[in-house]
Protein backbone atom coordinates (compact mmCIF):
# COMPACT_ATOMS: atom_id res chain seq x y z
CA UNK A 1 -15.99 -7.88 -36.67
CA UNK A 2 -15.08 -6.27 -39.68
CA UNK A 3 -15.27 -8.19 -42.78
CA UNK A 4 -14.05 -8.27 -46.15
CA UNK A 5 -15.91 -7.66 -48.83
CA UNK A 6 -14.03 -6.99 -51.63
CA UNK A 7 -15.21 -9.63 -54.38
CA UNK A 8 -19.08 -8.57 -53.65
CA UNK A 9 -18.33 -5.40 -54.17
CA UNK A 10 -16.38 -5.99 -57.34
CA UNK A 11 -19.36 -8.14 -58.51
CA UNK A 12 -21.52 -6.02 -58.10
CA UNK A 13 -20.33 -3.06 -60.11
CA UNK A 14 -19.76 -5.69 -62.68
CA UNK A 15 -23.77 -6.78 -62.31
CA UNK A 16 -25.02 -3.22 -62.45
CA UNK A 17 -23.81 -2.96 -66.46
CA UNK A 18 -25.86 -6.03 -67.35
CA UNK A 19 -28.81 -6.09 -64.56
CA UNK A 20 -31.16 -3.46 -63.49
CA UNK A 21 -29.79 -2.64 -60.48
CA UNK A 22 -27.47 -5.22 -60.61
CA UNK A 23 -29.65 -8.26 -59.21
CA UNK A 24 -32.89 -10.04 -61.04
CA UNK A 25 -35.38 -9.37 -57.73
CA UNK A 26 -35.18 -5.59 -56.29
CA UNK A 27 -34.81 -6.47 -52.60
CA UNK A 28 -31.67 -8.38 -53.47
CA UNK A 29 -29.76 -5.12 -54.13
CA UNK A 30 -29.96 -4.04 -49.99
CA UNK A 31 -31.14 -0.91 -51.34
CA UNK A 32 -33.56 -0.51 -48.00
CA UNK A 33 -30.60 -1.26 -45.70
CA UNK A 34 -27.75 0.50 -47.49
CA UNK A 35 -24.70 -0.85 -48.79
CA UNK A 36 -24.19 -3.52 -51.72
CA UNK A 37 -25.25 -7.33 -51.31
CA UNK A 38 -23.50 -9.65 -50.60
CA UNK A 39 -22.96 -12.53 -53.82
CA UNK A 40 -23.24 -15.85 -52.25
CA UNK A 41 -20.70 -18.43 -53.61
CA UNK A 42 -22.22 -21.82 -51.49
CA UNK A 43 -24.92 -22.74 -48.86
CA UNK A 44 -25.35 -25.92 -46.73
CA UNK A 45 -27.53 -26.23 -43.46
CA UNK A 46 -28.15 -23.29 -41.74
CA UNK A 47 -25.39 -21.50 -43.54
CA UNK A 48 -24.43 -19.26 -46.47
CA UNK A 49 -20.67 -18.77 -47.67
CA UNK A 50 -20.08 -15.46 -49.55
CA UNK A 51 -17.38 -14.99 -52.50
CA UNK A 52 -15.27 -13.23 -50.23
CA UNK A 53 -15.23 -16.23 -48.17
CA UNK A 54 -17.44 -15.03 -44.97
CA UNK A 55 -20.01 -17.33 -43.13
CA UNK A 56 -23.45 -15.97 -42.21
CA UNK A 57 -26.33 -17.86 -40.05
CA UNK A 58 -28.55 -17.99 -42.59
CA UNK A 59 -32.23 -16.39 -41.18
CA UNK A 60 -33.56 -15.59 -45.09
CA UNK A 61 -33.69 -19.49 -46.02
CA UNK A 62 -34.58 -18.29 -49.87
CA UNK A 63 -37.43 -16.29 -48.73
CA UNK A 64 -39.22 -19.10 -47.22
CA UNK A 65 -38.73 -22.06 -49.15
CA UNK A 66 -36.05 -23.93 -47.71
CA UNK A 67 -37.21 -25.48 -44.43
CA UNK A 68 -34.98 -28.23 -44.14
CA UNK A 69 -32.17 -26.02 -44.96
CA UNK A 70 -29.84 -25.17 -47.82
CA UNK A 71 -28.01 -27.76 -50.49
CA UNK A 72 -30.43 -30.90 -47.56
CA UNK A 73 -28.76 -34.33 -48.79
CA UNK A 74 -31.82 -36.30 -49.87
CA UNK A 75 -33.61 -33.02 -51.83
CA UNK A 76 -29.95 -32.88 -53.75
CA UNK A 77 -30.13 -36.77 -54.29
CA UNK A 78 -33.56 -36.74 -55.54
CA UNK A 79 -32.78 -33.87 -58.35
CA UNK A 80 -29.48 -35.49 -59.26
CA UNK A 81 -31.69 -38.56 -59.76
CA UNK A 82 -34.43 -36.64 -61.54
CA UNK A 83 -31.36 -34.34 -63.35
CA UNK A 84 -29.75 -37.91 -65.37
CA UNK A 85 -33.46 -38.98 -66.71
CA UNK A 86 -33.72 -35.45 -68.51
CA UNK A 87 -34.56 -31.73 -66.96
CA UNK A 88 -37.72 -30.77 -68.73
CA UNK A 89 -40.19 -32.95 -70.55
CA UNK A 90 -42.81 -30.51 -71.88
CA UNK A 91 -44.98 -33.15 -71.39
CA UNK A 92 -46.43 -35.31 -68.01
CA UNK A 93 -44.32 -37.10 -65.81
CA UNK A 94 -45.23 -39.24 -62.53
CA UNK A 95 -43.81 -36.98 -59.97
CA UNK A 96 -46.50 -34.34 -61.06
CA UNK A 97 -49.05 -36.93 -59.93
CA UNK A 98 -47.08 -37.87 -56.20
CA UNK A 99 -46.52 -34.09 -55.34
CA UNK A 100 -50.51 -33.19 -56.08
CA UNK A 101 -51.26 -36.29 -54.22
CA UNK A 102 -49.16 -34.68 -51.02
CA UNK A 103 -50.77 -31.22 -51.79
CA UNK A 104 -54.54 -32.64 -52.05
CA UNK A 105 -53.97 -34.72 -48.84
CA UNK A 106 -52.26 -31.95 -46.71
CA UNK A 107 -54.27 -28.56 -47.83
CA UNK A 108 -57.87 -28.99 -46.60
CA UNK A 109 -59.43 -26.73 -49.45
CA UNK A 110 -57.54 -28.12 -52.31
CA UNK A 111 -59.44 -31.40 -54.46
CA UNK A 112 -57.53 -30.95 -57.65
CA UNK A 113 -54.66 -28.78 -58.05
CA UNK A 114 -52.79 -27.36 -60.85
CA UNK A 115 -48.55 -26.45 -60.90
CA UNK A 116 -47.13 -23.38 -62.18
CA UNK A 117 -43.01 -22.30 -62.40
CA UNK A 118 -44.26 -19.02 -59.24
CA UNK A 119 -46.05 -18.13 -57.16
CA UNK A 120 -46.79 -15.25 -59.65
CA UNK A 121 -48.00 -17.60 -62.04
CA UNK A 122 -50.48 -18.97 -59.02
CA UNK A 123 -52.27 -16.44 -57.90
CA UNK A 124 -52.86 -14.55 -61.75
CA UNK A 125 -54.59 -17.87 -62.43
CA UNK A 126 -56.39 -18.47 -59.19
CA UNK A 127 -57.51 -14.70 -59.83
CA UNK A 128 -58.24 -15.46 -63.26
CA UNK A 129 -60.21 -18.54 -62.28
CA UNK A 130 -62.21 -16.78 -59.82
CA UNK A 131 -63.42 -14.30 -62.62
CA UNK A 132 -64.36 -16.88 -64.88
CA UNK A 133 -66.05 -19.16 -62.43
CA UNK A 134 -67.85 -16.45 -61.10
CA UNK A 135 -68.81 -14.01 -64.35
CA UNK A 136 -67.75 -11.22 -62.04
CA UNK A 137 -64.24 -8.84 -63.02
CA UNK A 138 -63.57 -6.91 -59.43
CA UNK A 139 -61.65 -8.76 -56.83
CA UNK A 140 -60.76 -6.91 -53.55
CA UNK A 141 -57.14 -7.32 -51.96
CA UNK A 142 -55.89 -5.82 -48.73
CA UNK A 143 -53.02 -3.26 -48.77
CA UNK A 144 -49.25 -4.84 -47.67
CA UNK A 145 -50.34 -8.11 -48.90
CA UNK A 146 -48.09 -9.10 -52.00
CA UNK A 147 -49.18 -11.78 -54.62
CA UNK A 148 -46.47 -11.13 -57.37
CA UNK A 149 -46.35 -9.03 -59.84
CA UNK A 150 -49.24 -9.56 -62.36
CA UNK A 151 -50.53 -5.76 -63.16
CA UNK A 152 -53.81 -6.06 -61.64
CA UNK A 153 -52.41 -7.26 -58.13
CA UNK A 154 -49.62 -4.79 -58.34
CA UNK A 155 -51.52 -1.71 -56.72
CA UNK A 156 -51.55 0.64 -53.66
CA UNK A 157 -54.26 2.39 -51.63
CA UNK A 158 -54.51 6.14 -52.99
CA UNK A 159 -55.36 8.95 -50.02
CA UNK A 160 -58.69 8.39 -47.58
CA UNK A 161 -60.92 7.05 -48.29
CA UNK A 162 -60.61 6.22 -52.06
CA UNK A 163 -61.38 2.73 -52.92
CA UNK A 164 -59.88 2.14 -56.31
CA UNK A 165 -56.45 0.74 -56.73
CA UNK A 166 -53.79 2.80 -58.15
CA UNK A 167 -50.85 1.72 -60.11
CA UNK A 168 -47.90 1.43 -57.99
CA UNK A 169 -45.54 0.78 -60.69
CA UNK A 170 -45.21 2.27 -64.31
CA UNK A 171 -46.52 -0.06 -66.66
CA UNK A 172 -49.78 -1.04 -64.82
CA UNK A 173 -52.79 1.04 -67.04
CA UNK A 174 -54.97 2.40 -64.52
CA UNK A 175 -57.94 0.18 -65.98
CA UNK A 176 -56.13 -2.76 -64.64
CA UNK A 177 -56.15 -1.38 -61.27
CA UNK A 178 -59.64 0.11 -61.36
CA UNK A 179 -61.00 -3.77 -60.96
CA UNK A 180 -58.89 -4.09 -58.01
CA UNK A 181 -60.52 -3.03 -54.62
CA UNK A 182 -58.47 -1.97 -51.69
CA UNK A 183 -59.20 -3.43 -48.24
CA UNK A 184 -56.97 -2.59 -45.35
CA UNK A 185 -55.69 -6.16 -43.42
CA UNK A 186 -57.80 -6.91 -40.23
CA UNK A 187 -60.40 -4.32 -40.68
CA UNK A 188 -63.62 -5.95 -41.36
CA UNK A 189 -65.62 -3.29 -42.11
CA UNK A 190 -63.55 -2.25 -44.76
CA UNK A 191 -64.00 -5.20 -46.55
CA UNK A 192 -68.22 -4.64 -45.79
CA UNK A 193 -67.75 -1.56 -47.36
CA UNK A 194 -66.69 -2.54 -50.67
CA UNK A 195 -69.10 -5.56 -50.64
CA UNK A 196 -71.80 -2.74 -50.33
CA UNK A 197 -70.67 -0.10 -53.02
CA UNK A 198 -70.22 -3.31 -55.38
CA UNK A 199 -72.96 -5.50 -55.08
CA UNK A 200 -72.79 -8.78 -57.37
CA UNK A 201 -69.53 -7.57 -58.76
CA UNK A 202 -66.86 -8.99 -56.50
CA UNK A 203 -65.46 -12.03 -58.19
CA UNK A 204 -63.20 -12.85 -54.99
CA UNK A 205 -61.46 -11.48 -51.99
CA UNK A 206 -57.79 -12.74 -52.12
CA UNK A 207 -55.07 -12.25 -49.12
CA UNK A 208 -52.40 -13.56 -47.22
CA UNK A 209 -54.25 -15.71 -44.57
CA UNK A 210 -50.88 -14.55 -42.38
CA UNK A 211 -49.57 -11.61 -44.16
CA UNK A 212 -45.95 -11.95 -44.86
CA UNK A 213 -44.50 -9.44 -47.34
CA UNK A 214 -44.95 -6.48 -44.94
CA UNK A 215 -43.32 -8.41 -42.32
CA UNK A 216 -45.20 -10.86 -40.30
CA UNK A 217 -49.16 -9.59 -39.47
CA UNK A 218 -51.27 -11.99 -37.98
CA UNK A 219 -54.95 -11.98 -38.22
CA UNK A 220 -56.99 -10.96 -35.63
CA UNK A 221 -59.37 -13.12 -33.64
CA UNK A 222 -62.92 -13.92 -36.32
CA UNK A 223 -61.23 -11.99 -38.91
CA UNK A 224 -60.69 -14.67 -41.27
CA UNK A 225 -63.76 -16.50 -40.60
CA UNK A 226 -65.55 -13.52 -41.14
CA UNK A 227 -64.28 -12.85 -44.61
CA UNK A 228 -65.17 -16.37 -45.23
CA UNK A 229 -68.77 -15.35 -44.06
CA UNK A 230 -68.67 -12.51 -46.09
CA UNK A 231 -67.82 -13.95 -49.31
CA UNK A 232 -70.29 -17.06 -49.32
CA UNK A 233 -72.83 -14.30 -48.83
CA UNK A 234 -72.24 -12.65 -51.57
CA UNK A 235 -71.74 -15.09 -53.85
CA UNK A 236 -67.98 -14.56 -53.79
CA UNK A 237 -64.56 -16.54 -54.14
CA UNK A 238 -61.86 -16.65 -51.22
CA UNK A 239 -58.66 -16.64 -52.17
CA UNK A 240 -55.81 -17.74 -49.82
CA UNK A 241 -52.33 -16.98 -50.99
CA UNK A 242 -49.94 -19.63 -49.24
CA UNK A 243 -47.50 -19.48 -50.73
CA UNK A 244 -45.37 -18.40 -48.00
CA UNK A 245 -47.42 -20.54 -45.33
CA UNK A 246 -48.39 -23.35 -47.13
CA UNK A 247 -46.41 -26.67 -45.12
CA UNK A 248 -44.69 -23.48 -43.27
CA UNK A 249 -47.12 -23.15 -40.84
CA UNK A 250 -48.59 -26.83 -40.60
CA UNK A 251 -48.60 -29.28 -42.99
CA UNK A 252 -51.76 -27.91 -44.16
CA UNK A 253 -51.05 -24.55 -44.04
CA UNK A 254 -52.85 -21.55 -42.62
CA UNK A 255 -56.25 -22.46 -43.42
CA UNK A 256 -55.69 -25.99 -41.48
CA UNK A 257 -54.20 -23.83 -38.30
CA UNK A 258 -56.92 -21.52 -38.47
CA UNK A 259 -59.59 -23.55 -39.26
CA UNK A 260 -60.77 -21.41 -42.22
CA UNK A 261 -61.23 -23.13 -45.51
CA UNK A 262 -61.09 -20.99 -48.35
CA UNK A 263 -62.44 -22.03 -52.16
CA UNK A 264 -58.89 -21.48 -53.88
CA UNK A 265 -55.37 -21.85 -52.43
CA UNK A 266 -52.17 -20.63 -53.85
CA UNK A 267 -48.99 -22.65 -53.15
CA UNK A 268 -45.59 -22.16 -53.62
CA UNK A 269 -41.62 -22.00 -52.25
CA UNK A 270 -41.45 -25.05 -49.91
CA UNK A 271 -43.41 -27.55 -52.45
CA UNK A 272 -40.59 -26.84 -54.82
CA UNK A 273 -37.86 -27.81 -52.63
CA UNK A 274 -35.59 -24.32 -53.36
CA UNK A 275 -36.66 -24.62 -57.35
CA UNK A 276 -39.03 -22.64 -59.49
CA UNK A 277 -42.80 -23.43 -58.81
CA UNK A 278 -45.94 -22.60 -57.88
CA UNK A 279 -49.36 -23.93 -57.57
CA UNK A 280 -53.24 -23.12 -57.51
CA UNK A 281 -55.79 -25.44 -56.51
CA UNK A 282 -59.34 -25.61 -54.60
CA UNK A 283 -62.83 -27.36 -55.35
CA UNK A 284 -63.61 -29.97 -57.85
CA UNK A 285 -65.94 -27.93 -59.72
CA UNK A 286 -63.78 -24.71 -59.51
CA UNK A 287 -60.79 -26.67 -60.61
CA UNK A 288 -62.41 -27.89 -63.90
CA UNK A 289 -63.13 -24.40 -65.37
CA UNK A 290 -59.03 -25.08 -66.12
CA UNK A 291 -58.05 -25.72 -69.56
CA UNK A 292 -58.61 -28.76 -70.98
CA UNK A 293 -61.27 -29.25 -68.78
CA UNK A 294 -63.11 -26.27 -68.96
CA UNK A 295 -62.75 -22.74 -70.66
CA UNK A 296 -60.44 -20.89 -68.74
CA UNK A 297 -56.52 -20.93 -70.16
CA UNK A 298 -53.52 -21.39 -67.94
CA UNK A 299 -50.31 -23.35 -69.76
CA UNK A 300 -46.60 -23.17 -68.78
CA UNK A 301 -43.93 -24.72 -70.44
CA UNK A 302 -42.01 -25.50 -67.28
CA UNK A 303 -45.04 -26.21 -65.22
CA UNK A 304 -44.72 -29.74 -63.48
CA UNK A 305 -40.72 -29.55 -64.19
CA UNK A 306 -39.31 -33.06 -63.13
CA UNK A 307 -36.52 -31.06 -61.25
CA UNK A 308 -38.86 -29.02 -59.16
CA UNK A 309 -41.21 -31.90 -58.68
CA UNK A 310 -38.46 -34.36 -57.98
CA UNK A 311 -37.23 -31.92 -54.95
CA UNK A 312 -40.63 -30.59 -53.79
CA UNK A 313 -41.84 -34.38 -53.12
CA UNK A 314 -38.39 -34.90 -51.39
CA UNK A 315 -38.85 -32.27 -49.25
CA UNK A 316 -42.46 -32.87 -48.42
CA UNK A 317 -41.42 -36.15 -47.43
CA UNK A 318 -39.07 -35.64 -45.29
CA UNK A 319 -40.67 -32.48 -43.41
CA UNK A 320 -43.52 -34.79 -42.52
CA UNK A 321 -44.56 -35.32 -38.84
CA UNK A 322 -45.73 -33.50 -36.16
CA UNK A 323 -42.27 -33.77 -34.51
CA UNK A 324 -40.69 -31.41 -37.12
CA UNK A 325 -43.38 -28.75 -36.77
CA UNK A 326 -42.64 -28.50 -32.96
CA UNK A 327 -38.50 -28.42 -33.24
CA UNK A 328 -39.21 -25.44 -35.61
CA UNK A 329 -41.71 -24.38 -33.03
CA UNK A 330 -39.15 -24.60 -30.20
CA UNK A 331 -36.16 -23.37 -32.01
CA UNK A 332 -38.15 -20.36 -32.99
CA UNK A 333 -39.85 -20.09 -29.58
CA UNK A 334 -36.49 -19.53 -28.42
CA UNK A 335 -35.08 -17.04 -30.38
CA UNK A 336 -38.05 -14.87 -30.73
CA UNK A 337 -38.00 -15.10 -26.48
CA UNK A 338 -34.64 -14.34 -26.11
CA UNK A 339 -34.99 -11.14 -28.49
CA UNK A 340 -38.01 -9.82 -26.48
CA UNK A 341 -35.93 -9.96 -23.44
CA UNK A 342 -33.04 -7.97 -24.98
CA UNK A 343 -35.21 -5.36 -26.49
CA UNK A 344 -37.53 -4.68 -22.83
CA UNK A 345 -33.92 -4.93 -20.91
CA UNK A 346 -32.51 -2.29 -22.89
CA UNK A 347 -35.62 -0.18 -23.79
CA UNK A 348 -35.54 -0.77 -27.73
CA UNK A 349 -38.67 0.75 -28.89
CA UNK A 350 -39.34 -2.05 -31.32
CA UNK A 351 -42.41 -5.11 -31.62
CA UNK A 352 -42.06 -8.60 -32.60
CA UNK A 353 -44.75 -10.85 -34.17
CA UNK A 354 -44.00 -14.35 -34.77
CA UNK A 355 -46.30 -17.62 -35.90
CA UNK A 356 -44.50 -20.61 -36.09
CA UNK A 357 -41.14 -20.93 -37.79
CA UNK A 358 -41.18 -17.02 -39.27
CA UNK A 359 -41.30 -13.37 -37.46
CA UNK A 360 -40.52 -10.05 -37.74
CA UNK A 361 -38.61 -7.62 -35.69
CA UNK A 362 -40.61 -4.29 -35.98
CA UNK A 363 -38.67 -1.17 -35.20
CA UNK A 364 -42.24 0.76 -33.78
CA UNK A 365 -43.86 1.27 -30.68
CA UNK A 366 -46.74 0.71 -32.13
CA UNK A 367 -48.79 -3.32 -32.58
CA UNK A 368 -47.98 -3.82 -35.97
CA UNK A 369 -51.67 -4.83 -37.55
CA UNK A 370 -51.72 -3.70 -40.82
CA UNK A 371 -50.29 -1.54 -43.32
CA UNK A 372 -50.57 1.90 -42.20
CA UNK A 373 -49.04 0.69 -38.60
CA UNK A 374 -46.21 -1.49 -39.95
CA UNK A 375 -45.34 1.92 -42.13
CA UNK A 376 -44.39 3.65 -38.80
CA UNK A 377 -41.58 1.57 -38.24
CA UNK A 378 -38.16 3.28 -38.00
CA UNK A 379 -36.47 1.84 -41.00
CA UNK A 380 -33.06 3.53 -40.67
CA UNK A 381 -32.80 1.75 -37.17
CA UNK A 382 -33.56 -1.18 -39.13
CA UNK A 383 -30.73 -0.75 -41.67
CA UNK A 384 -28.51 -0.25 -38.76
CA UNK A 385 -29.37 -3.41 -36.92
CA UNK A 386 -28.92 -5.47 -40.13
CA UNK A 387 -25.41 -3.97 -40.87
CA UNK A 388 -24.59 -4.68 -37.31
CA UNK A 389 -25.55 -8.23 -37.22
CA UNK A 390 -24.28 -8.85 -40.55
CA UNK A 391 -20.74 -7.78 -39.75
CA UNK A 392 -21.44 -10.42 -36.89
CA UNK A 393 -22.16 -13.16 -39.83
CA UNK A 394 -26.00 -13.22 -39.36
CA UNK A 395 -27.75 -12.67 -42.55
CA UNK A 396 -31.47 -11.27 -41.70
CA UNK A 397 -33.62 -10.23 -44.59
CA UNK A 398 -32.21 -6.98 -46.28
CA UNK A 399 -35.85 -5.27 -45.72
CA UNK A 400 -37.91 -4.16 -42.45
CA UNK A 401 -40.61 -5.48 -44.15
CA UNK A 402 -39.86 -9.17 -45.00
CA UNK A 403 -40.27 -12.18 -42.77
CA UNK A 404 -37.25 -13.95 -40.94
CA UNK A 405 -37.68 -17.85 -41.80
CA UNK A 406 -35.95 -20.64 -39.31
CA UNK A 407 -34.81 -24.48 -41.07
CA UNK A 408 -34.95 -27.38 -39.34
CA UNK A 409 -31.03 -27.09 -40.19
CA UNK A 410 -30.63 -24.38 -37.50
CA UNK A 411 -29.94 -25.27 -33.82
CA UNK A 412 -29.46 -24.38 -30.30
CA UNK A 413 -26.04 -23.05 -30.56
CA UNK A 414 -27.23 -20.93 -33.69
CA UNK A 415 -30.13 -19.38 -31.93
CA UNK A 416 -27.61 -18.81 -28.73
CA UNK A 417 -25.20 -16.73 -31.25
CA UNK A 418 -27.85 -15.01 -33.05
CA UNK A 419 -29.32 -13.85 -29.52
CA UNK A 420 -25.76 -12.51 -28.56
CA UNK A 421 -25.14 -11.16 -31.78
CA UNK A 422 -28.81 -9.31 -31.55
CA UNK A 423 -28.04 -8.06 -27.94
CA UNK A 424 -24.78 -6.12 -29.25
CA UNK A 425 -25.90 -5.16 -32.54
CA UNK A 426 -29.59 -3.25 -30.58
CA UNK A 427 -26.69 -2.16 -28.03
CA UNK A 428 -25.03 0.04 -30.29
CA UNK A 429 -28.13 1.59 -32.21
């Protein structure tokens, strides 16, 4: 159907004087799928309403964080509640002390924890933490996994078989990315490798137990308990950056699914409720290296915000069950079915991983496994597909290479539009 767009548009070109591109996060802009974004005006449930005053199926839900879905009635009670008693203290409150109660009870590794306004914010410290706990400065990360933006995590692979990070944005000095070590996602012996060439020198291995930010990779059978072989070995630190996964994929997270218990855990997205947080945590005696404790600084003006804390416990308590972990399950199972169907009946060359309530449609022949493999995928057909299905008022994630979230707000007769709206959008690649 053809819609109108008129006040995006007009917002836009208004937002490109004052922004950088016109948004405040690049993959808002739908650079990677043509076009201008589209300025949402409202959201409730499973929708989004646009200024122009079109309706989309929401499939983004923030990036991750809202599972119960958008503007859910008791997370907007509980921050009205929390708004009237005052919207930042700069000092403790009691909600800080019930949402690390639900995060220490639900994520196996975590004992103590620590909040922080991003994910950014949680995994600089947990990397931080790791390099003071163990006296060691490298840490090794796996190309395609994304832990914000902090210069020393920003970095690509260079050619071959080089080893050293490179920056992969201006601004990052090249010394910052010398101390990180590039791995490549489900390849064991890469990591070995490293682990070899820098012996006693690897402060921690940090990933994305599922990675996430170049579209949904699963890890392969003993690959996770292998790096968490590897790194008690060598005297090592393994970080697990949940912040997508964390009460996504079970209540406590990947590492609980998996069965792999790592020594720090980043957190973010759904224990804020939709609002600004983050969060690091892990062993007792890791934990207390943390200012005041111990020696190594972290601070944050906004950290432990009674808004975000007021809507992270709301949503934590209201997501909790096994019953709402299997309607995402089933809602999910459903859609991801239906789409594997359309793309074998009419010959799509295209993959589609999926664990739990997030996937990815991958426009490759190839199993997507890791970086180099997700790369192939076509990502013109990509932008075409989105275009398509957002004419049809589906909003999928403006990027091959971002994760598709369901909310416990979606239902049968979404997923049954969404499949139809799929089967004539690959139709008329």
């Amino acid at each position: 159907m053809k819609m109108k767009l008129a006040k995006s548009k007009a917002l836009y070109k208004a937002a490109e004087k004052l922004m950088p591109g016109g948004v405040n996060s690049p993959v808002r802009s739908f650079n990677a799928v043509s076009g201008s974004p589209v300025f949402v005006a409202k959201a409730k449930g499973a929708y989004i309403y646009d200024e122009d005053g079109n309706k989309y199926t929401d499939y983004m839900s923030s990036w991750g964080p809202l599972i119960l879905g958008h503007a859910d009635g008791d997370v907007v009670k509980a921050i009205k509640e929390a708004a009237e008693l005052g919207t930042s203290y700069g000092a403790p409150c009691k909600n800080e002390i019930e949402l690390a109660k639900h995060v220490v009870k639900a994520i196996p590794s975590v004992e103590m924890v620590r909040m922080t306004s991003s994910g950014t914010e949680a995994t600089m410290s947990a990397v931080r933490l790791a390099r003071a706990f163990t006296g060691r400065d490298y840490i090794i990360k796996f190309e395609g996994c994304y832990h914000g933006h902090a210069d020393y995590l920003l970095v690509k692979a260079g050619s071959g078989a080089t080893t050293f990070g490179t920056p992969s944005s201006p601004g990052v000095p090249k010394a910052f990315a010398d101390m990180t070590l590039l791995a490549t996602y489900n390849d064991l012996a890469s990591v070995e490798e490293l682990f070899g060439q820098y012996p006693d020198k690897i402060a921690a291995v940090i990933l994305e137990p599922v990675a996430a930010n170049m579209g949904v990779v699963t890890p392969e059978e003993g690959f996770l308990e292998s790096l968490r072989r590897i790194t008690l070995e060598n005297g090592s630190l393994l970080i697990f950056d949940e912040v997508i996964t964390g009460f996504r994929m079970s209540p406590g997270g990947a590492q609980k699914a998996y069965g792999v218990i790592p020594d720090i855990t980043c957190l973010g997205k759904i224990i804020g409720g939709g609002l600004p947080v983050g969060a690091f945590g892990g062993r007792r005696d890791i934990m207390n290296m943390v200012a005041p404790s111990g020696p190594m600084y972290q601070a944050g003006t906004l950290s432990g915000n009674p808004l975000a804390m007021a809507a992270g416990l709301a949503t934590l308590r209201k997501l909790d069950g096994k019953a709402n972990y299997e309607r995402l399950r089933e809602l999910t199972d459903a859609l991801v079915s239906g789409i594997t169907e359309i793309i074998e009946k009419l010959g799509v060359k295209a993959r589609i991983n999926s664990v739990e309530s997030m996937f990815t449609i991958f426009f490759t022949g190839e199993e997507p496994r890791d970086y180099k493999s997700v790369l192939k995928s076509d990502t013109k057909m990509y932008s075409k597909f989105f275009e398509n299905l957002l004419r049809a008022g589906i909003m999928f994630p403006p990027s091959q290479f971002e994760a598709v979230f369901l909310s416990l707000a979606h239902t049968e007769k979404d997923v049954d539009k969404t499949l139809r709206a799929i089967e004539q959008s690959l139709s008329a690649l």
